[in-house]
C-alpha atoms as a PDB file:
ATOM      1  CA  UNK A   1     -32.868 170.830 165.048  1.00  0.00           C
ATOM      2  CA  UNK A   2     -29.207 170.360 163.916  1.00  0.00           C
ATOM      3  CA  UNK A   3     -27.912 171.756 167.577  1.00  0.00           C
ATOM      4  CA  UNK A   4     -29.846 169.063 169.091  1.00  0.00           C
ATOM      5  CA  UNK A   5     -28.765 166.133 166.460  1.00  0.00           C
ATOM      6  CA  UNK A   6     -25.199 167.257 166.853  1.00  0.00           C
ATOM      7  CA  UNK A   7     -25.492 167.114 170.771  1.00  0.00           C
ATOM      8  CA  UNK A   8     -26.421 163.314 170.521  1.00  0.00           C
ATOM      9  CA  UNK A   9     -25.219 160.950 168.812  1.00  0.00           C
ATOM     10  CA  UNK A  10     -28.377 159.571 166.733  1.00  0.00           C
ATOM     11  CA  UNK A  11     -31.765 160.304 168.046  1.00  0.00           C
ATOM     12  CA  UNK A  12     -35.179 159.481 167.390  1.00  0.00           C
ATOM     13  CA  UNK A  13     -38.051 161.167 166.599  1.00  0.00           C
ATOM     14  CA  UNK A  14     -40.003 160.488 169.815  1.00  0.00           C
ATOM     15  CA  UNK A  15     -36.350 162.071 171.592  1.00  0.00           C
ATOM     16  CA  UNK A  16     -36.419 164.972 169.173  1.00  0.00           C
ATOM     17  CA  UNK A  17     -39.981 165.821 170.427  1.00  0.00           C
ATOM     18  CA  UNK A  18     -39.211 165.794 173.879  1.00  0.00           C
ATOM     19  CA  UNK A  19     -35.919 168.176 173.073  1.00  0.00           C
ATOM     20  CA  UNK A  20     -37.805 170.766 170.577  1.00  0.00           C
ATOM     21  CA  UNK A  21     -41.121 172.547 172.179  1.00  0.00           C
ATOM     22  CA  UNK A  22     -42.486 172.450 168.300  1.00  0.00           C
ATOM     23  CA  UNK A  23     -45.409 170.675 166.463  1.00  0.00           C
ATOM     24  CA  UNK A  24     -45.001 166.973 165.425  1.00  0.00           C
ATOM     25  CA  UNK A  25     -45.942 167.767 161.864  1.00  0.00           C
ATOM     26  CA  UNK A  26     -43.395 170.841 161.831  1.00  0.00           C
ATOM     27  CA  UNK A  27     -40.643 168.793 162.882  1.00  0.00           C
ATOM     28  CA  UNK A  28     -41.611 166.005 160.686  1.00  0.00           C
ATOM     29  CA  UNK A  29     -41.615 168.285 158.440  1.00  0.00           C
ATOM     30  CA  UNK A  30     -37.773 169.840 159.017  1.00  0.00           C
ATOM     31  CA  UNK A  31     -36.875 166.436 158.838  1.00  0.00           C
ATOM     32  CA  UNK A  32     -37.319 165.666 155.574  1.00  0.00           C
ATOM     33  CA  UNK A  33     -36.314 169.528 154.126  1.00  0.00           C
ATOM     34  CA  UNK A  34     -32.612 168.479 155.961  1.00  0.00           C
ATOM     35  CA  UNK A  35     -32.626 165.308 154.904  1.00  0.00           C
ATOM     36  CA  UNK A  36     -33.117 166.577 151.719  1.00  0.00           C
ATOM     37  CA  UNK A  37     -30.443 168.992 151.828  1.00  0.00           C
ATOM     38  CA  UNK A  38     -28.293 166.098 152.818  1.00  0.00           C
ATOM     39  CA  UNK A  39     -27.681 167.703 156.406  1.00  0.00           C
ATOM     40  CA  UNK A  40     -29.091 165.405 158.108  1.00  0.00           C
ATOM     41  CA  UNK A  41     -29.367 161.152 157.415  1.00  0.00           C
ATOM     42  CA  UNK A  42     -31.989 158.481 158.892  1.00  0.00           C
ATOM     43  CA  UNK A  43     -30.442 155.247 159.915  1.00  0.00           C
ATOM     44  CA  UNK A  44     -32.197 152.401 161.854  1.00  0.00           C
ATOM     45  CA  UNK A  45     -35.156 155.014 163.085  1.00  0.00           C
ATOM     46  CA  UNK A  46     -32.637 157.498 164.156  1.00  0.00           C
ATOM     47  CA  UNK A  47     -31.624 160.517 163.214  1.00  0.00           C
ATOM     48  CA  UNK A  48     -27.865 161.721 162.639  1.00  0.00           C
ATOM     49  CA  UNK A  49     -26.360 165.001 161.363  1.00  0.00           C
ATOM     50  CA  UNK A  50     -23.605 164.702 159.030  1.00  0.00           C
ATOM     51  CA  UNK A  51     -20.683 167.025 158.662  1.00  0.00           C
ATOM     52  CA  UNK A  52     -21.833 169.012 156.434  1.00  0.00           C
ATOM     53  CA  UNK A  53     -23.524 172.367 157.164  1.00  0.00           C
ATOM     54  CA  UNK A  54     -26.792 173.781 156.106  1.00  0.00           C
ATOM     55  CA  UNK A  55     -26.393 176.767 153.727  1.00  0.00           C
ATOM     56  CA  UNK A  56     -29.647 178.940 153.660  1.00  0.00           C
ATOM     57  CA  UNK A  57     -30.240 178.749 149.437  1.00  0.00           C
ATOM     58  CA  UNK A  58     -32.126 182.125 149.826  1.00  0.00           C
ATOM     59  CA  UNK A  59     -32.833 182.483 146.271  1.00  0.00           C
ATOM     60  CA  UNK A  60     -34.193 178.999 145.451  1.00  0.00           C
ATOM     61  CA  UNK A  61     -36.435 178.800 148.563  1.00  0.00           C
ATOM     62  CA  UNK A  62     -38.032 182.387 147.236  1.00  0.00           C
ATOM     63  CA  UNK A  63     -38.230 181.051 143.662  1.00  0.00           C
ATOM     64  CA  UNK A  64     -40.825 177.863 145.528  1.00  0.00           C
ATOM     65  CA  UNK A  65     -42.455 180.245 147.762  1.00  0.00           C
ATOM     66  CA  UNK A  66     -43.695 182.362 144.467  1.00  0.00           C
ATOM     67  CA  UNK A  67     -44.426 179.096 142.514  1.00  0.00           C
ATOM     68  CA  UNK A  68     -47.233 178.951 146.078  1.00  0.00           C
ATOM     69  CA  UNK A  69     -48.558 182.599 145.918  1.00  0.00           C
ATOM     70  CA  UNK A  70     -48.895 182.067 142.429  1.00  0.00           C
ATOM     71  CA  UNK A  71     -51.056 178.974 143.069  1.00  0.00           C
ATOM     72  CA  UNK A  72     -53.144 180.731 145.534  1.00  0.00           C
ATOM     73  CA  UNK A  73     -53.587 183.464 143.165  1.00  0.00           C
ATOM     74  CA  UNK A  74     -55.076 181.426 140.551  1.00  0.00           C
ATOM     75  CA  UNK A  75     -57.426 180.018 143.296  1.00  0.00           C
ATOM     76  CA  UNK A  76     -58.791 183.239 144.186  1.00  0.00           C
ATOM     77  CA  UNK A  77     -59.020 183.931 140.543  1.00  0.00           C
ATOM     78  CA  UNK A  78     -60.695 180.842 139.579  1.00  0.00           C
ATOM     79  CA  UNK A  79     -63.841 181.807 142.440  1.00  0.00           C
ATOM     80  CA  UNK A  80     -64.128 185.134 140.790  1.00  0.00           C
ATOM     81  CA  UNK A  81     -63.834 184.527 137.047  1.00  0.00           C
ATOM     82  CA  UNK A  82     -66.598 185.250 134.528  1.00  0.00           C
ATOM     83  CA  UNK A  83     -65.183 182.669 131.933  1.00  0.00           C
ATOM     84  CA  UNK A  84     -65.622 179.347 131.276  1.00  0.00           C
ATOM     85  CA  UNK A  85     -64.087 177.722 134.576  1.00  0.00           C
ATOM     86  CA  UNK A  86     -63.143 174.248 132.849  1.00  0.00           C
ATOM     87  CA  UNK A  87     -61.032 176.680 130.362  1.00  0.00           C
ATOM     88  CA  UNK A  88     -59.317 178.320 133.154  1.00  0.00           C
ATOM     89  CA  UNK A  89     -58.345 175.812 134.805  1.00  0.00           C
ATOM     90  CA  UNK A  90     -56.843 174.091 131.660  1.00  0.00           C
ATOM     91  CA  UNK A  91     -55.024 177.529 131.067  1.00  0.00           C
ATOM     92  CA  UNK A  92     -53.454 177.121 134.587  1.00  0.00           C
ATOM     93  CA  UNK A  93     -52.011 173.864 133.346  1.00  0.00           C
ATOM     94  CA  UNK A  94     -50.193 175.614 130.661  1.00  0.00           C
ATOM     95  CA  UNK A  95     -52.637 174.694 127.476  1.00  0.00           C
ATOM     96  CA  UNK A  96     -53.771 177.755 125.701  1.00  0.00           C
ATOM     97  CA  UNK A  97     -55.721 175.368 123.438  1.00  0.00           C
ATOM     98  CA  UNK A  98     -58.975 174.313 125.524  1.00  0.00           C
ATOM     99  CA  UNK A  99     -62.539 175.796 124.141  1.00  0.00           C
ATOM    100  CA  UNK A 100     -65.278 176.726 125.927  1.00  0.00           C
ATOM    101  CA  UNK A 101     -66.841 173.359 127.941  1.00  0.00           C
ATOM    102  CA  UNK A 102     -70.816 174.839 127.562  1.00  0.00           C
ATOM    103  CA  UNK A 103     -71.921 173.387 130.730  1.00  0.00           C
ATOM    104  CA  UNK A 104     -70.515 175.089 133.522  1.00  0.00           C
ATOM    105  CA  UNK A 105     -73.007 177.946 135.062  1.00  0.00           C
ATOM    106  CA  UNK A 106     -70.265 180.646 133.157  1.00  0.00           C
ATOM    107  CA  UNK A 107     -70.883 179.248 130.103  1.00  0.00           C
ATOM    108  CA  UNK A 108     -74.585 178.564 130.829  1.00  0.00           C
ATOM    109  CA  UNK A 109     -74.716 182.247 132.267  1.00  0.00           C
ATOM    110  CA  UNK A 110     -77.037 181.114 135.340  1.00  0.00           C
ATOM    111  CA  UNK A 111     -76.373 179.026 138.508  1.00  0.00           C
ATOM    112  CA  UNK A 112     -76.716 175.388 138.386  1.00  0.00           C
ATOM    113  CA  UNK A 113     -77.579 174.663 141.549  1.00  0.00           C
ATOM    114  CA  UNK A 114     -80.290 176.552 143.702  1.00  0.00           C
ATOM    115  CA  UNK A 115     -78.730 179.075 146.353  1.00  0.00           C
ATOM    116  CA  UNK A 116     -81.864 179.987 148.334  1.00  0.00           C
ATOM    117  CA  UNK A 117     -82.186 177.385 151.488  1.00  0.00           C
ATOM    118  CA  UNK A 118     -85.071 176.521 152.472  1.00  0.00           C
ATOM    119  CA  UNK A 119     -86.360 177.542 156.046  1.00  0.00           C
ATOM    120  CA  UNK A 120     -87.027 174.083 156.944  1.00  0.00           C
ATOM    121  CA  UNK A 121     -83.896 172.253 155.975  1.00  0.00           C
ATOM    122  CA  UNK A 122     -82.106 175.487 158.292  1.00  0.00           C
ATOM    123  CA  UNK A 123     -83.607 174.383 160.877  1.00  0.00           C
ATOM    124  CA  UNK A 124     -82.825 170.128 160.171  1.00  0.00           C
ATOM    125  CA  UNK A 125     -79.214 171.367 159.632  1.00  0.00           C
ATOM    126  CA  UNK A 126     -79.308 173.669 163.168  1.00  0.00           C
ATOM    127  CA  UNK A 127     -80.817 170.188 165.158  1.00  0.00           C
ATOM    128  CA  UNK A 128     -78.473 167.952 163.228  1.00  0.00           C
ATOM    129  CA  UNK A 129     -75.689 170.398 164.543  1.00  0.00           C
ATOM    130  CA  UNK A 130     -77.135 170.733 168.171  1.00  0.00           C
ATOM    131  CA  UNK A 131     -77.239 167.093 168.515  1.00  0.00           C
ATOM    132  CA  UNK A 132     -73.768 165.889 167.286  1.00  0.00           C
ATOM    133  CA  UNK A 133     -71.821 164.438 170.357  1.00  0.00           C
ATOM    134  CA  UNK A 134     -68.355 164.086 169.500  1.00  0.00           C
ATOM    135  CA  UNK A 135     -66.435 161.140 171.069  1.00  0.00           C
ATOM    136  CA  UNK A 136     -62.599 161.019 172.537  1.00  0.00           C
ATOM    137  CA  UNK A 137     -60.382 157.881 173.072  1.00  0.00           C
ATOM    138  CA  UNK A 138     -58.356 157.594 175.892  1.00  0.00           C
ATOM    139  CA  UNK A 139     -54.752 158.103 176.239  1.00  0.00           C
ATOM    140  CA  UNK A 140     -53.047 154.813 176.594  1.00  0.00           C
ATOM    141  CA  UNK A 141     -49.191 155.520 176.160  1.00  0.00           C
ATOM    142  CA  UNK A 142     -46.989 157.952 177.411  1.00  0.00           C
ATOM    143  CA  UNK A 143     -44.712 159.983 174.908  1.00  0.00           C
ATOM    144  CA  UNK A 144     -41.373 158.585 176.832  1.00  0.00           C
ATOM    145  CA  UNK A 145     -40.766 156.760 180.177  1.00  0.00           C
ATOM    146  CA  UNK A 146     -39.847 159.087 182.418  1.00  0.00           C
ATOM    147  CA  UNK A 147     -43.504 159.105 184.546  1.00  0.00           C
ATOM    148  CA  UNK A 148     -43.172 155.666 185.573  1.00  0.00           C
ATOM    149  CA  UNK A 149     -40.680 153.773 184.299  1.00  0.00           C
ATOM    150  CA  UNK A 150     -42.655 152.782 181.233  1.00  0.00           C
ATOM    151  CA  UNK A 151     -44.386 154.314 178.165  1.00  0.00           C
ATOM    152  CA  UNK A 152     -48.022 152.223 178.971  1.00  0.00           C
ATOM    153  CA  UNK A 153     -50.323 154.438 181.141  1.00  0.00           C
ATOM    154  CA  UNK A 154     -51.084 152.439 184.103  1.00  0.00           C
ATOM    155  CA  UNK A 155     -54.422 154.867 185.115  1.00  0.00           C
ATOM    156  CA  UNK A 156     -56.432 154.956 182.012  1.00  0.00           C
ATOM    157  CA  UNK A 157     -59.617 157.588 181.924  1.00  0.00           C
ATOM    158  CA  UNK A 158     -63.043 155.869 180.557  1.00  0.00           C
ATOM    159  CA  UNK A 159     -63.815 157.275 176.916  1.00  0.00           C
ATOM    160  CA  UNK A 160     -64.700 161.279 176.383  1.00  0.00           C
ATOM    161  CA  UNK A 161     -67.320 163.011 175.521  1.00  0.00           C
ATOM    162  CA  UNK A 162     -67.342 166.867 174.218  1.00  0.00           C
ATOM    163  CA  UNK A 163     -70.476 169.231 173.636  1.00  0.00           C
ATOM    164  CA  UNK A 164     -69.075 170.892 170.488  1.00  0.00           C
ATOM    165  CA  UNK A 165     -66.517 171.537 168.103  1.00  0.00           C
ATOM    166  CA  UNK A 166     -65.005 174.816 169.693  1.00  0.00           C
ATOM    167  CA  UNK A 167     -65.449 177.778 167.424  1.00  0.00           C
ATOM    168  CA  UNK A 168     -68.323 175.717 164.865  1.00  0.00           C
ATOM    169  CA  UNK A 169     -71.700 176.885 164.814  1.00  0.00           C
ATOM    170  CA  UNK A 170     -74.426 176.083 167.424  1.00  0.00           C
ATOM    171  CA  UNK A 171     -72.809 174.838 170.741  1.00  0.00           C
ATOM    172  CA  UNK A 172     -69.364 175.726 169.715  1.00  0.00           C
ATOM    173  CA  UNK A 173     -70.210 179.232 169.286  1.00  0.00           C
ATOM    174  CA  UNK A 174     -71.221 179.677 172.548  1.00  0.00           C
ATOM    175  CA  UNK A 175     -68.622 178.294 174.294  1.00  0.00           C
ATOM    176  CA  UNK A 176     -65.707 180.416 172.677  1.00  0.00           C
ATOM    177  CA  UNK A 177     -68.474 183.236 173.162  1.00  0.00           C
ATOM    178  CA  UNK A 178     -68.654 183.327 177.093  1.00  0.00           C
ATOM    179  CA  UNK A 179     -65.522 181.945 177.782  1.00  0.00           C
ATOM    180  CA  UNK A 180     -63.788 184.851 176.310  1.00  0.00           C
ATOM    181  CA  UNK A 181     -66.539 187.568 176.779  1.00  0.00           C
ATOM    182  CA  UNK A 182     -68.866 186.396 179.852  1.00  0.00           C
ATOM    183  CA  UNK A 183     -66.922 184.924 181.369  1.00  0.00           C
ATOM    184  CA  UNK A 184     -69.608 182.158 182.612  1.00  0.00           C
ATOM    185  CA  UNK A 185     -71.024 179.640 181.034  1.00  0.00           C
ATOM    186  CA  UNK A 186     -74.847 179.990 179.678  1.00  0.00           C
ATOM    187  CA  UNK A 187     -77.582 178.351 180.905  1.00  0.00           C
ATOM    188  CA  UNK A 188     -78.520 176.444 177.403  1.00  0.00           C
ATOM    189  CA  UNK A 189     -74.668 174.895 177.922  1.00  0.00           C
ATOM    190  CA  UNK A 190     -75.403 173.904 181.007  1.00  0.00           C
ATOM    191  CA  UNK A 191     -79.016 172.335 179.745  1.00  0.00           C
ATOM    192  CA  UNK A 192     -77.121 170.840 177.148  1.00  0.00           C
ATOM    193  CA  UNK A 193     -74.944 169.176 179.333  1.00  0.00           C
ATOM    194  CA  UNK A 194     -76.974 167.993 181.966  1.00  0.00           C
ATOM    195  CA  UNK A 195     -78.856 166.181 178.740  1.00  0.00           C
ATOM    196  CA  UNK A 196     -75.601 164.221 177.805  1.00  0.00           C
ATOM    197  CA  UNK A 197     -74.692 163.082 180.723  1.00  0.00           C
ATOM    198  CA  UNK A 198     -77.740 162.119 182.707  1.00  0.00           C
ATOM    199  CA  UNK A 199     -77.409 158.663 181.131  1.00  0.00           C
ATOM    200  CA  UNK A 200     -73.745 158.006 181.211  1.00  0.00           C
ATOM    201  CA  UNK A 201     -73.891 158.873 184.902  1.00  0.00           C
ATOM    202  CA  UNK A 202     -76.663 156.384 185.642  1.00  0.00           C
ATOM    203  CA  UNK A 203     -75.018 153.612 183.571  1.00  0.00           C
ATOM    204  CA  UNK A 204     -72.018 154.086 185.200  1.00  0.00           C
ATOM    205  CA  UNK A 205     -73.247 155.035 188.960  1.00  0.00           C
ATOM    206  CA  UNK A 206     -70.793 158.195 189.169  1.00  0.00           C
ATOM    207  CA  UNK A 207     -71.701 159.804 192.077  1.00  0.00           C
ATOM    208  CA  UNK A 208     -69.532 162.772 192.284  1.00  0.00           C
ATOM    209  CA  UNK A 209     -68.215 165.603 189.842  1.00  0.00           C
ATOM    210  CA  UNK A 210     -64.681 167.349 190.422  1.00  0.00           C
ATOM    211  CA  UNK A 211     -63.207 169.766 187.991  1.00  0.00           C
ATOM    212  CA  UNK A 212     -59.917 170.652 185.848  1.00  0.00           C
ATOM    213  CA  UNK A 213     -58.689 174.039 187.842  1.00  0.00           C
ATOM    214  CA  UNK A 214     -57.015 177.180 186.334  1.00  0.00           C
ATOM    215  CA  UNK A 215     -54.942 180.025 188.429  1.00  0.00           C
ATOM    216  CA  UNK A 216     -56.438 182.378 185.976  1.00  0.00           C
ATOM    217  CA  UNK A 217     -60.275 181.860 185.731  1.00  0.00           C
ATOM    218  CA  UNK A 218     -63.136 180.633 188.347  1.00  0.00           C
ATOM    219  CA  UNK A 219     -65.366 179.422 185.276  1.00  0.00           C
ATOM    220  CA  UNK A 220     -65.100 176.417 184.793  1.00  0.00           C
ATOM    221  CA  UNK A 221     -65.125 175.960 188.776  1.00  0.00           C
ATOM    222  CA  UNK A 222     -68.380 177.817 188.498  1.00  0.00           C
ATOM    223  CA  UNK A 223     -69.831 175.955 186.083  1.00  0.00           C
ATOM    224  CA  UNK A 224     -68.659 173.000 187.436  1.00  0.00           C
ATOM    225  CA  UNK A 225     -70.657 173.796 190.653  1.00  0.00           C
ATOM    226  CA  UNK A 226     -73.877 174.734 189.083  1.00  0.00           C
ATOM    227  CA  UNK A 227     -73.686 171.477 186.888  1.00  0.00           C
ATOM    228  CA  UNK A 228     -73.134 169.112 190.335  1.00  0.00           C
ATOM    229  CA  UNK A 229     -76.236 170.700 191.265  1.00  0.00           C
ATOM    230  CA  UNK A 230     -78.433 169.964 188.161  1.00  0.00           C
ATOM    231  CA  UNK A 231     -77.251 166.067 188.453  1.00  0.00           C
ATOM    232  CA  UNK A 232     -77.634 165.941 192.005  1.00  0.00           C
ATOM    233  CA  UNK A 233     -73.733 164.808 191.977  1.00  0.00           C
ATOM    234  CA  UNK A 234     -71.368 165.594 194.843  1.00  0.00           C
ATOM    235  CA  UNK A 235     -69.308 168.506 194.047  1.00  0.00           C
ATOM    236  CA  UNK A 236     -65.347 167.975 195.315  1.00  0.00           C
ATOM    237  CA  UNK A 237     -62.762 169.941 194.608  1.00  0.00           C
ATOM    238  CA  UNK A 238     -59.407 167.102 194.183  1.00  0.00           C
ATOM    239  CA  UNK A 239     -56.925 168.711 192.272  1.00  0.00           C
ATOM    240  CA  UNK A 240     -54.946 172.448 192.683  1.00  0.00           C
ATOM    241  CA  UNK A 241     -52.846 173.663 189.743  1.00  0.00           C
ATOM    242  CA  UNK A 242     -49.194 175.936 190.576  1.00  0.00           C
ATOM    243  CA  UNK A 243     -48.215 178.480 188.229  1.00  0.00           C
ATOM    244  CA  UNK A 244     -47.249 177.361 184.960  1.00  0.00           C
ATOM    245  CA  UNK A 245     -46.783 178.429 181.054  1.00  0.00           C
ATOM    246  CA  UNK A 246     -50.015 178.145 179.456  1.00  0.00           C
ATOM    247  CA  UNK A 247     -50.889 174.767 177.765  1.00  0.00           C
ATOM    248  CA  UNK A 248     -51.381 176.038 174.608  1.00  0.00           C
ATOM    249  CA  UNK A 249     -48.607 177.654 174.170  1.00  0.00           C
ATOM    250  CA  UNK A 250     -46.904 173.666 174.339  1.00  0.00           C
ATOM    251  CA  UNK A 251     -46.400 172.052 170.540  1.00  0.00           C
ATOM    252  CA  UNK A 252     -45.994 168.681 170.718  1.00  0.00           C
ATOM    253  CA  UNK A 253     -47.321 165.885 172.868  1.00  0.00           C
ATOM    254  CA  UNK A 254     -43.382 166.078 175.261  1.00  0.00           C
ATOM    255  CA  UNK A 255     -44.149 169.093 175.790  1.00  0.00           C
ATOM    256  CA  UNK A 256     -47.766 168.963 176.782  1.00  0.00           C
ATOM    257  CA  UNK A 257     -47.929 165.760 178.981  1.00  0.00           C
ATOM    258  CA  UNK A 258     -44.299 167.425 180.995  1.00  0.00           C
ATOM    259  CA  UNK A 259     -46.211 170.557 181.416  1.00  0.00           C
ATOM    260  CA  UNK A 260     -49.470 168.973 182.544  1.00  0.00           C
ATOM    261  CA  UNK A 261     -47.815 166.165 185.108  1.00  0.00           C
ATOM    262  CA  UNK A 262     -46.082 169.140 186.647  1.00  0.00           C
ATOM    263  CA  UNK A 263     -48.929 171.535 186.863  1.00  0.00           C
ATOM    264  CA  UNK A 264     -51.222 169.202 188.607  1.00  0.00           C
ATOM    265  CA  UNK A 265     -51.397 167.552 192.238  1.00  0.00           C
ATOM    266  CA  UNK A 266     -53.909 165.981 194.351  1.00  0.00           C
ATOM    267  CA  UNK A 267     -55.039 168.114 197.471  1.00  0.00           C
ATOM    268  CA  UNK A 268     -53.842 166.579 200.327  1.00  0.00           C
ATOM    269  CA  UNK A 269     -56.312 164.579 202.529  1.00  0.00           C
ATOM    270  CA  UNK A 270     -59.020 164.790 200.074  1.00  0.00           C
ATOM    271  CA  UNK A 271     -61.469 161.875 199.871  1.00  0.00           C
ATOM    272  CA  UNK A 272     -61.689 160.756 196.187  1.00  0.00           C
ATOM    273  CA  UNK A 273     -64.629 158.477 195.337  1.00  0.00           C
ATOM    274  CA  UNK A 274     -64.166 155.471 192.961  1.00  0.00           C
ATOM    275  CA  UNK A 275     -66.215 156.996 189.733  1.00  0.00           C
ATOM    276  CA  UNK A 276     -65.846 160.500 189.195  1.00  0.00           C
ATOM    277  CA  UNK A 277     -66.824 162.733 186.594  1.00  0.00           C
ATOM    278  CA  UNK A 278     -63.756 165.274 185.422  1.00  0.00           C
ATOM    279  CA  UNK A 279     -65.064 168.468 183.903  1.00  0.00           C
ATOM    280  CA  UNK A 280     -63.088 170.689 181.325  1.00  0.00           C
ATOM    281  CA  UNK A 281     -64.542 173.552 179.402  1.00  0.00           C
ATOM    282  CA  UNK A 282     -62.041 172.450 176.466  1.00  0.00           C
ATOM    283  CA  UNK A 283     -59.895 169.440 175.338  1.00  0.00           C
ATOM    284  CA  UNK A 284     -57.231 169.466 172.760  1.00  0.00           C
ATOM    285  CA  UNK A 285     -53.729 167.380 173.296  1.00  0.00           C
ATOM    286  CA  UNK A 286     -56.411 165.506 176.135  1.00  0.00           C
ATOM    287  CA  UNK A 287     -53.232 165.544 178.312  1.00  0.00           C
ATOM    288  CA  UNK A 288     -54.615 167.959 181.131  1.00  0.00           C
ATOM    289  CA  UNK A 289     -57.379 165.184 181.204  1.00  0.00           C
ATOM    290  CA  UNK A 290     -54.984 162.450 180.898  1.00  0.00           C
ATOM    291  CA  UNK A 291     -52.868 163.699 183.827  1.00  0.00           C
ATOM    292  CA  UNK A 292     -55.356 164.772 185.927  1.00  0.00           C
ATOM    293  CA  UNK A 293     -57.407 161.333 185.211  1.00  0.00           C
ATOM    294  CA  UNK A 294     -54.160 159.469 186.131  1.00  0.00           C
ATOM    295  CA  UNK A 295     -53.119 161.700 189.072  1.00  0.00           C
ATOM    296  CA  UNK A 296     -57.328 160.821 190.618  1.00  0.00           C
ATOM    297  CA  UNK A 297     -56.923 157.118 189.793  1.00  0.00           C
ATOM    298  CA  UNK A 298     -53.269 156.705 191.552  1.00  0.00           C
ATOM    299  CA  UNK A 299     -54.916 158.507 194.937  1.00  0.00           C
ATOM    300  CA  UNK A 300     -58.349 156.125 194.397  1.00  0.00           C
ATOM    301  CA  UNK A 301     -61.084 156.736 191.856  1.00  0.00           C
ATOM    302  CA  UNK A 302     -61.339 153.674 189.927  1.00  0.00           C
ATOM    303  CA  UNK A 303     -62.944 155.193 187.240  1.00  0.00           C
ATOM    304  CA  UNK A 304     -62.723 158.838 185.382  1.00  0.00           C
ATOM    305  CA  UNK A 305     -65.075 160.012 183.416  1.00  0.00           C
ATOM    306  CA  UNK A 306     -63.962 162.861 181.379  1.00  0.00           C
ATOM    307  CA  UNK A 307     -66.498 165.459 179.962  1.00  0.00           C
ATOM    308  CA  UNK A 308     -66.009 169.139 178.024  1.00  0.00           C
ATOM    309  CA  UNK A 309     -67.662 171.389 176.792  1.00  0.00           C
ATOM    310  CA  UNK A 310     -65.776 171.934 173.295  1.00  0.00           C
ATOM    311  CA  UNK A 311     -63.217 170.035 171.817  1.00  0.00           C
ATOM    312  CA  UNK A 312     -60.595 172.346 169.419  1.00  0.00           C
ATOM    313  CA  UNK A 313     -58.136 169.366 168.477  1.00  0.00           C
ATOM    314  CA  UNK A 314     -56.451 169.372 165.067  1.00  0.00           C
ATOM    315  CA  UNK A 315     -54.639 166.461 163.986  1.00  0.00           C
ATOM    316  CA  UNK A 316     -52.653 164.264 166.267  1.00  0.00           C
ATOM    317  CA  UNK A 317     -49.463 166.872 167.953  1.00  0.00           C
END
């Protein structure tokens, strides 16, 4: 961070993501520690070292590192303690002097709350989870000018749609499952799918599906494919990808629009019909989708309609 400050002479933050290949919130984060240590000063919405240079205070940064642990510790504690747990926590704030509270399950010496579930609400909790739909905006700027001139995004997909939360019980679950150990999608995801999108395709006459493409895998190609089938969509293949570093392995949202505009291209002499569907098996940054959205529109779809099969975002990167 301070090589790249001292190279320029005041930069912002959007120009310090595009220079440093970490997260937002980490360099947000480095920010502040150096602008605490007076390294580094904020001036107009830029950023400027000063002349003096960081000193690594080794023995105050361990000192705040074992106030944490010691935190956590207590945490652990508190889940696992036979005493009173209102008393415990008061002890944690340094006063010796609280009594026993009487109406925690400790002090009551049974649970307050029932643990056994009930079969029935299992299964209302498994159809709740099996029908949640989650929902992804568009990206409508670009993180700096350099794709065409300005930050707006001229080609703008249609709003998202994602089976799952990747990883989360139900659908989730069985995407991480085969992509990693299958390697092909299951026929309930496909089901699944074909359910969530037989409307949206009708409302908004898509009659063709293409696909995100990977050097490394055939499945979501192959699932692709089978899905074009079940909707009676045209299958086309628009985009190739060349060799690149991994997306995930990109921090920030610099990093992961360069790496997806100059991953993906539009097969030459391919016929690209005005409403597509674009299938991914996940989104995260949505800048593959963005990209490859844009990179359809600018060669003649009028409309992209992305679709995935889990979504593993965080916060906004």
């Amino acid at each position: 961070m301070l090589r790249v400050l001292r190279e320029h002479n005041g930069l912002k933050k959007c120009e310090i993501f595009s220079r440093i290949n970490i997260e937002i919130k980490e360099i947000e984060k480095v920010l502040r520690f150096l602008e605490d240590e007076a390294v580094i000063f904020n001036e107009g919405n830029q950023f400027f070292a000063t002349p003096k240079d960081y000193v690594y205070n080794e023995n105050t940064y361990n000192e705040l590192k074992q106030i944490k642990r010691n935190e956590l510790k207590q945490m652990q504690e508190l889940l696992n303690t036979k005493e009173c747990y209102s008393k415990f926590i008061v002890n944690c704030l340094d006063d010796d002097t609280a009594e026993e509270c009487g109406k925690c399950s400790n002090c009551l010496g049974e649970t307050i709350f029932d643990n056994n579930i009930d079969l029935a609400d299992m299964e209302d909790a498994q159809r709740y989870v099996n029908g949640l739909i989650i929902r992804f905006s568009p990206r409508k700027q670009w993180p700096n000018k350099k794709y065409s001139g300005k930050t707006a995004i001229e080609f703008i997909n249609q709003e998202g749609v994602a089976l799952s939360k990747y990883g989360e019980v139900g659908y989730g679950e069985l995407v991480k499952r085969d992509k990693y150990e299958n390697q092909q999608f299951c026929d309930e995801l496909l089901g699944k799918s074909v359910e969530v999108l037989k409307n949206i395709i009708k409302v908004n006459n898509i009659t063709a599906l293409t696909f995100v493409p990977s050097i490394r895998s055939n499945i979501v190609k192959n699932f692709a494919e089978r899905l074009a089938k079940r909707l009676k969509l045209e299958f086309i293949e628009t985009l190739w990808k060349k060799d690149a570093v991994q997306q995930k392995f990109m921090q920030n949202s610099a990093y992961q629009c360069d790496n997806a505009f100059n991953s993906f291209y539009i097969i030459d002499g391919v016929n690209i019909p005005k409403n597509i569907l674009l299938i991914d098996d996940i989104v995260d940054s949505k800048w593959t989708l963005t990209v490859c959205g844009y990179k359809l529109m600018d060669n003649g779809a009028e409309m992209v309609f992305p679709f995935a099969l889990a979504d593993s975002s965080r916060s906004e990167k």
